[in-house]
Protein backbone atom coordinates (compact mmCIF):
# COMPACT_ATOMS: atom_id res chain seq x y z
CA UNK A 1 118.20 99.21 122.78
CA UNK A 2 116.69 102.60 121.46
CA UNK A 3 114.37 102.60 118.32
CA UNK A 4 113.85 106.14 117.28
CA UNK A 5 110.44 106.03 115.09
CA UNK A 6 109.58 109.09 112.91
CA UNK A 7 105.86 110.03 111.29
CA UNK A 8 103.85 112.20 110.12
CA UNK A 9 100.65 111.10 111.31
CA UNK A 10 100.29 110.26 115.19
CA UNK A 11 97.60 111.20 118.40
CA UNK A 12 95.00 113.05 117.81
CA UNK A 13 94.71 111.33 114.61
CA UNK A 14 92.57 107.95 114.20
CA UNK A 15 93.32 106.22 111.63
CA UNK A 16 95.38 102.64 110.40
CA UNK A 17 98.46 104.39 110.99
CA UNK A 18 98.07 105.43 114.08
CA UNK A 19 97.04 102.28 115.50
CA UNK A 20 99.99 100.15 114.40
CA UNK A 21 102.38 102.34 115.23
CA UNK A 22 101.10 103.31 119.03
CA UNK A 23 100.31 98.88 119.10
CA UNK A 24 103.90 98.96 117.88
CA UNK A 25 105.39 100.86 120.38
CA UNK A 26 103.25 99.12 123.15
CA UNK A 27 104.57 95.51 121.96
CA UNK A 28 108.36 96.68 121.69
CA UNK A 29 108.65 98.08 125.19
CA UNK A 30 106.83 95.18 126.42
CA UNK A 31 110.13 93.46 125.23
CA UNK A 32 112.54 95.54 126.42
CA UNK A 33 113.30 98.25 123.47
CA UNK A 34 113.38 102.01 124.39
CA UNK A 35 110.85 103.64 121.77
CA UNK A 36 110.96 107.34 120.93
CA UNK A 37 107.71 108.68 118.12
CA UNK A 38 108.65 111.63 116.57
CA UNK A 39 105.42 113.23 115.68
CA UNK A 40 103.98 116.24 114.28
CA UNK A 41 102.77 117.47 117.84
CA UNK A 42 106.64 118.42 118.56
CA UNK A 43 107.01 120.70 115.87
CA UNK A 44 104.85 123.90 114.57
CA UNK A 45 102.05 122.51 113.06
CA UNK A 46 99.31 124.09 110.06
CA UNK A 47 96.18 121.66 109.24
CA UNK A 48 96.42 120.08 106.29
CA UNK A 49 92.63 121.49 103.94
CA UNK A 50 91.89 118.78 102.39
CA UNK A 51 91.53 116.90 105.85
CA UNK A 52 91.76 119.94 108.72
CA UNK A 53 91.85 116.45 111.30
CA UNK A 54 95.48 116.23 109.98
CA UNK A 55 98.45 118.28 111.20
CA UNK A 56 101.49 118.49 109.62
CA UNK A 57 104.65 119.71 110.59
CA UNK A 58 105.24 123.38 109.34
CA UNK A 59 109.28 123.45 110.45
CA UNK A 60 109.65 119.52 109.62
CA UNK A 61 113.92 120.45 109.30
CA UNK A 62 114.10 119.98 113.00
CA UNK A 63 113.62 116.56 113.18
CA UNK A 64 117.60 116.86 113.40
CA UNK A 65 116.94 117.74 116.75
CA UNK A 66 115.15 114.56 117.77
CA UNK A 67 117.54 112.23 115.80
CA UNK A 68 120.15 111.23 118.94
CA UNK A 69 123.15 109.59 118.15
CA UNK A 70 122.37 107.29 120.85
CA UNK A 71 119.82 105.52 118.77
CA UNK A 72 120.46 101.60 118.07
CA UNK A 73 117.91 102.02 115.11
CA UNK A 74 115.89 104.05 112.44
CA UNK A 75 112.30 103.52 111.40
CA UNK A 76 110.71 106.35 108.79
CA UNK A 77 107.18 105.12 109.13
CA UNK A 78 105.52 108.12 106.42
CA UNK A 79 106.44 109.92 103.47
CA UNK A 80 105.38 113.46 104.78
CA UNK A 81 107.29 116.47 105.82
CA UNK A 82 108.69 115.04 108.96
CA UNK A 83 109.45 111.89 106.99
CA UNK A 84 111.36 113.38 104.07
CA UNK A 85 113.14 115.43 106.19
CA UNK A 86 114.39 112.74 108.48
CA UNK A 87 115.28 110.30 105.39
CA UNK A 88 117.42 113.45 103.93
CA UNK A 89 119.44 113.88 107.04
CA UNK A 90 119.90 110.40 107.52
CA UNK A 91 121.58 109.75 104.17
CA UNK A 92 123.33 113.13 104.73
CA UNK A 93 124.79 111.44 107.42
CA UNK A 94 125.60 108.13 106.52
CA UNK A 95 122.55 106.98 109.13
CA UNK A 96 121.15 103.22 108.09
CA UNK A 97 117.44 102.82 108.48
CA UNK A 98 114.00 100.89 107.43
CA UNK A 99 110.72 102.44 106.42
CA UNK A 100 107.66 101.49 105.54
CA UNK A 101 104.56 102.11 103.27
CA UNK A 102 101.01 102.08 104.89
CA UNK A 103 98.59 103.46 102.51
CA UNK A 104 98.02 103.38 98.92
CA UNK A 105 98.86 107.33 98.81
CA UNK A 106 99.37 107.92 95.07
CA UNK A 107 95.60 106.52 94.83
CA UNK A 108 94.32 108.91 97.52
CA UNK A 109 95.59 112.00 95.76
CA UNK A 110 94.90 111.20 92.44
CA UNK A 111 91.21 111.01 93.84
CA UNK A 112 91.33 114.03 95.72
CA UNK A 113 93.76 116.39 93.68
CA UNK A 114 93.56 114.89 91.04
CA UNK A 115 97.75 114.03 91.00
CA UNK A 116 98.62 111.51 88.27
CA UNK A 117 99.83 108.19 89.65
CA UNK A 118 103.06 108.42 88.03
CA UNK A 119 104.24 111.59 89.94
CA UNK A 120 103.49 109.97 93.13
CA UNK A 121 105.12 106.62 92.81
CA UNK A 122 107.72 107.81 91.15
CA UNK A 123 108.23 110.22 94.53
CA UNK A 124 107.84 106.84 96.62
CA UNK A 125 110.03 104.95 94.82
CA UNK A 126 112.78 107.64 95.05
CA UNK A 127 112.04 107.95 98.60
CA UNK A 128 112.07 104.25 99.84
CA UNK A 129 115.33 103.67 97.24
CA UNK A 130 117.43 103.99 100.00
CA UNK A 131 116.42 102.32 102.88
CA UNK A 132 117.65 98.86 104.00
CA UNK A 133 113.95 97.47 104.05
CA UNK A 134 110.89 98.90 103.31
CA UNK A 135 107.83 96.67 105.37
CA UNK A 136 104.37 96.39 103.54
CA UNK A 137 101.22 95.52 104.71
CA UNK A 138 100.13 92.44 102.40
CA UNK A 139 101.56 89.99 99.89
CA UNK A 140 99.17 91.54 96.84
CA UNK A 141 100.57 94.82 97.53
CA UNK A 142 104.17 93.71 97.24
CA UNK A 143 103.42 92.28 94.05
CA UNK A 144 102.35 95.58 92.42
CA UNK A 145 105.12 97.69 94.08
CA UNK A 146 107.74 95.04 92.70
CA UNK A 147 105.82 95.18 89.08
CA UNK A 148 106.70 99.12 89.42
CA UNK A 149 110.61 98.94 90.48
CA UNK A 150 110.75 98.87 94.08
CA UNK A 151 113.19 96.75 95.99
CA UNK A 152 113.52 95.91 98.95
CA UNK A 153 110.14 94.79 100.64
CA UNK A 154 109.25 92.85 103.50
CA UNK A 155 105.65 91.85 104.22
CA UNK A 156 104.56 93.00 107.87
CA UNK A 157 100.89 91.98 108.34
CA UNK A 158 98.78 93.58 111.35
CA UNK A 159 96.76 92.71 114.48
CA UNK A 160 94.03 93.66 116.84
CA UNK A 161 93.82 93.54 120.51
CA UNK A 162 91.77 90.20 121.31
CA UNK A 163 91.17 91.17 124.75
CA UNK A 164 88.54 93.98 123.04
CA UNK A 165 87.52 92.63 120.06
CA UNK A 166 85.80 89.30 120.35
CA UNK A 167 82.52 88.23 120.26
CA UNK A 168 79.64 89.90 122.09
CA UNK A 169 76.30 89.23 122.72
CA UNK A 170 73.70 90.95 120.78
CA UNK A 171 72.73 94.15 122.51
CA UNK A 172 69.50 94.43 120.21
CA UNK A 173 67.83 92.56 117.66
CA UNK A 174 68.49 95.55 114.85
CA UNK A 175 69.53 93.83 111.54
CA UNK A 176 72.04 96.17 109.92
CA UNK A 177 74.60 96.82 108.11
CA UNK A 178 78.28 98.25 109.19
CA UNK A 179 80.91 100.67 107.98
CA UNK A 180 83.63 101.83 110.46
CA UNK A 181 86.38 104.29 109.06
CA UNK A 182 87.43 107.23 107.97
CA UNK A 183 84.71 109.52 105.89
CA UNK A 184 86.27 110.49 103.04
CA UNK A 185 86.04 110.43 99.09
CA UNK A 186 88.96 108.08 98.53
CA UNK A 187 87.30 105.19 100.73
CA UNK A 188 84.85 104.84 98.04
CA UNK A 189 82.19 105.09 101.09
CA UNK A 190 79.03 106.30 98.93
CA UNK A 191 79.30 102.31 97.21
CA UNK A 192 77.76 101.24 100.85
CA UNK A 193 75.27 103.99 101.00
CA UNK A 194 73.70 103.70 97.70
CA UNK A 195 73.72 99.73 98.70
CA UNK A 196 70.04 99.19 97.57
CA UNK A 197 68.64 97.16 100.92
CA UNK A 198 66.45 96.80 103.18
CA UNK A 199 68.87 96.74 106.12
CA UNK A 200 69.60 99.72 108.37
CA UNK A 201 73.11 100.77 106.97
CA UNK A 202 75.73 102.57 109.57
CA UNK A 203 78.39 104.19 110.05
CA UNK A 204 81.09 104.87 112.76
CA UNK A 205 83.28 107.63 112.09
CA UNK A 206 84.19 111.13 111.18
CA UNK A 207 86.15 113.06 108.61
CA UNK A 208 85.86 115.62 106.25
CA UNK A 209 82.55 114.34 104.02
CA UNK A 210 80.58 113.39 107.03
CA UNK A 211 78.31 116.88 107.64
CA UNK A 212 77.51 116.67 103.37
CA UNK A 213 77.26 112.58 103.79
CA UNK A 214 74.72 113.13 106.74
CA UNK A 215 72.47 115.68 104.38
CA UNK A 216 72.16 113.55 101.58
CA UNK A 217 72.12 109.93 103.05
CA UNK A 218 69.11 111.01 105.46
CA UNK A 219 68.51 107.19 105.89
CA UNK A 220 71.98 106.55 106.74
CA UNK A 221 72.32 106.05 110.54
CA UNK A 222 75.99 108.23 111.59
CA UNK A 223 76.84 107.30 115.14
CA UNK A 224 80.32 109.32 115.09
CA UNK A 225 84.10 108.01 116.48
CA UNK A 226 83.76 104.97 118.53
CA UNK A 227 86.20 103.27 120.61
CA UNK A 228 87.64 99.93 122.31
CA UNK A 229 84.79 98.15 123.70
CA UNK A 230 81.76 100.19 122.19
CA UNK A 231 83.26 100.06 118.82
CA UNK A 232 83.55 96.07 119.75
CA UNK A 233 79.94 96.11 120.57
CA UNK A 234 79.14 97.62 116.82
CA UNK A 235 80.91 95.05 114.99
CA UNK A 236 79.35 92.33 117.18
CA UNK A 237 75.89 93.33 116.61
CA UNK A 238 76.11 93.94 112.68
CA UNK A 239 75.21 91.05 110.11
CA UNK A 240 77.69 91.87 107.57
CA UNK A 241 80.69 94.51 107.85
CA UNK A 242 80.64 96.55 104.33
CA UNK A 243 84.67 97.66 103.42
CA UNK A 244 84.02 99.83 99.98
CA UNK A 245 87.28 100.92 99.93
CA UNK A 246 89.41 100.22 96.34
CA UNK A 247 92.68 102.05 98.06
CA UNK A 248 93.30 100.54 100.92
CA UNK A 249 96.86 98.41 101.71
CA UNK A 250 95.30 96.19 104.71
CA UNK A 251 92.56 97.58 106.63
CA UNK A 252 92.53 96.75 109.91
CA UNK A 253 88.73 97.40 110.32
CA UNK A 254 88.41 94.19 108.76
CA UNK A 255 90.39 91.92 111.26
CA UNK A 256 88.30 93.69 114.10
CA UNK A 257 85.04 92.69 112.48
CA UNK A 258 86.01 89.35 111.82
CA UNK A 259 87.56 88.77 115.53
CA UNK A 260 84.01 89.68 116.11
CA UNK A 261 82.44 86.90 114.66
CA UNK A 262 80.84 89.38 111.84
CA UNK A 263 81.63 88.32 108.26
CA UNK A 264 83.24 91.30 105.53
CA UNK A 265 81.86 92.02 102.20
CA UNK A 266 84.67 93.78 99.77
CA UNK A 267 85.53 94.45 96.60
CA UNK A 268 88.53 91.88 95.08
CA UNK A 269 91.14 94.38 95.80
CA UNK A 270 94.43 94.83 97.65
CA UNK A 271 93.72 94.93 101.57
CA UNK A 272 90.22 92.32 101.41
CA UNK A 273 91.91 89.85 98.98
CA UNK A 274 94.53 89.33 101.53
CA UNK A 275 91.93 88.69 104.34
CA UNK A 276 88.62 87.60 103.02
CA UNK A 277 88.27 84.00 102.38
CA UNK A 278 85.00 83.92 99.67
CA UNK A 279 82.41 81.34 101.68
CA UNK A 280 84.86 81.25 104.71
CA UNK A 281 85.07 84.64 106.23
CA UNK A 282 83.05 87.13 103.84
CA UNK A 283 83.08 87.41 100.54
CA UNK A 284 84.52 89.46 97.63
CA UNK A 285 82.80 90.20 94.49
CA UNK A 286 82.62 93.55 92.14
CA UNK A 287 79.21 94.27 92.50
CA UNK A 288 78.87 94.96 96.83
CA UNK A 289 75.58 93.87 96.67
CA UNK A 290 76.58 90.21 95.89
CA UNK A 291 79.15 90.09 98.34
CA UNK A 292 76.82 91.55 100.76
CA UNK A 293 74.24 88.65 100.10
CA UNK A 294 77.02 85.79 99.91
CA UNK A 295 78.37 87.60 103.12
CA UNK A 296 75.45 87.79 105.63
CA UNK A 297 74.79 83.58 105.50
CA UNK A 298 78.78 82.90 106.59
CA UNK A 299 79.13 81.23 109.98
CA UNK A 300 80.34 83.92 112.88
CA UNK A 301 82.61 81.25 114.28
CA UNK A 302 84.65 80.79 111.20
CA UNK A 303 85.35 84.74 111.07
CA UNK A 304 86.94 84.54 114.30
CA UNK A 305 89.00 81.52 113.20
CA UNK A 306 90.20 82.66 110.36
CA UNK A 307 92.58 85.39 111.85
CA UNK A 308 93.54 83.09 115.34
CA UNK A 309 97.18 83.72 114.12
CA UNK A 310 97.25 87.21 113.98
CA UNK A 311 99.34 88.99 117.16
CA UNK A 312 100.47 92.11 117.85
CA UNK A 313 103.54 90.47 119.36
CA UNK A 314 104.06 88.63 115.80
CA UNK A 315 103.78 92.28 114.28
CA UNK A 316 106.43 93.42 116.94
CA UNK A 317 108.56 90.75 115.97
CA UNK A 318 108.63 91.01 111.79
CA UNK A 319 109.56 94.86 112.80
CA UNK A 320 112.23 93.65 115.12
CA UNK A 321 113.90 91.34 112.63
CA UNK A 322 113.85 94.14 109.94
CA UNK A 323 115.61 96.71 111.95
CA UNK A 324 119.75 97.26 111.17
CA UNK A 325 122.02 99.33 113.60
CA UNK A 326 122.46 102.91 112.67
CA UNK A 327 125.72 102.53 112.29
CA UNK A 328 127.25 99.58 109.83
């Protein structure tokens, strides 16, 4: 069985998106599917200036091309060019297909640019009308999109790769605090590094606020993009993991510290309230601070228990029972 999957954000990229979708594609051909990414890196490509790390496709009408008719299904993972342009010529052509919403994008651009909220829902709400199913990260989130009109949704939680993150010894006896992510304005990182502590803050990571981050945070250790077992090695040795983020849908940062045995300090919002178990796992308060302090005297063991359930192959599976044949 063929799964064509189309998005607009894929390799070089690093980010939630990526992740799931190449962990996806891993776990479905492990069970026998045939799985074709359309990605911007086929097409013509301009960077986008807000963040030049993202590409998108500059000629996005000839995803046509990449649409075969010998496809058993349809997944439109993003709402970008290559999206839109796929979702049009599927309903053009009487093409049945899921799709799915990753990020809380009407929050990022209303940050950034500035966009009022009710532009950009209104644009996902016309986009995902259509689909069969539309699969969404976390029980909160399908609560608000439901409050706003949309139909149609299907929780699909996430996973991490326990053979990489786990717990690791201590590799020093520094005492600090964590942030792994993107470095950007809507992930609300400058809440962790105006923290007032005593504890080493850092920060693994790039993006497009990291050069004017590293000027003005001088105190602010930035140890740049790390991977697989190094970035396992960061979690492992931090006391608390620090997610500032307010615009997040899930954050899978969070389930990699925790299979780490390092507790999460959040704010109460959509993403950590779906994860973070206050006194269990981290804690979640509106001032960071006090979830930092709650955070740091949780037991490492019961982060790692707490998400025991959570498999890439369950992920694989939730996808697999959403899916409907191209053709009715």
């Amino acid at each position: 069985m063929k799964i064509v999957i189309v998005t607009d954000a894929w390799f070089p990229q690093v980010n939630g998106v990526v992740t799931t979708l190449d962990c996806l594609k891993k776990e479905l051909e492990k069970k026998n599917y045939r799985v074709d990414i359309i990605h911007p890196s086929l097409f013509k490509t301009s960077s986008f200036s807000v963040y030049p790390e993202i590409s998108l496709a500059m000629n996005p009408w000839k995803v046509k091309n990449y649409i075969t008719e010998d496809m058993d299904y349809l997944h439109i993972a993003t709402e970008g060019p290559l999206g839109l342009f796929a979702r049009n010529f599927a309903i053009q052509n009487n093409i049945q297909f899921t799709s799915a919403i990753h990020t809380k994008f009407p929050e990022y651009l209303k940050k950034i640019l500035f966009i009022p909220l009710s532009l950009t829902y209104g644009y996902l709400r016309w986009f995902h009308g259509q689909t069969y199913k539309t699969l969404v990260n976390t029980n909160s989130q399908i609560e608000e999109l439901s409050s706003i009109g949309f139909k149609n949704l299907v929780l699909w939680s996430r996973a991490i790769d326990r053979n990489i993150f786990y717990p690791r010894k201590k590799s020093s006896n520094k005492d600090y605090l964590l942030y792994v992510g993107r470095i950007s304005k809507e992930k609300n990182l400058e809440d962790f590094l105006n923290l007032d502590t005593s504890k080493q803050k850092i920060v693994v990571g790039s993006g497009p606020m990291l050069n004017e981050y590293k000027k003005k945070y001088t105190t602010v250790e930035f140890v740049g993009p790390k991977f697989e077992n190094e970035l396992a090695q960061y979690y492992s040795d931090a006391s608390v993991f620090v997610f500032p983020s307010k615009t997040d849908t899930y954050g899978i940062v969070m389930i990699e510290a925790l299979a780490c045995g390092t507790p999460v300090a959040a704010y109460p919002v959509t993403g950590p309230k779906d994860i973070v178990i206050n006194k269990i796992n981290g804690y979640l308060h509106h001032d960071l601070l006090t979830a930092v302090s709650f955070a740091e005297n949780i037991n490492s063991k019961f982060c790692e228990e707490s998400i025991e359930s959570l498999s890439w192959s369950n992920v694989a599976n939730t996808f697999i029972r959403t899916l409907i044949p191209t053709r009715s």
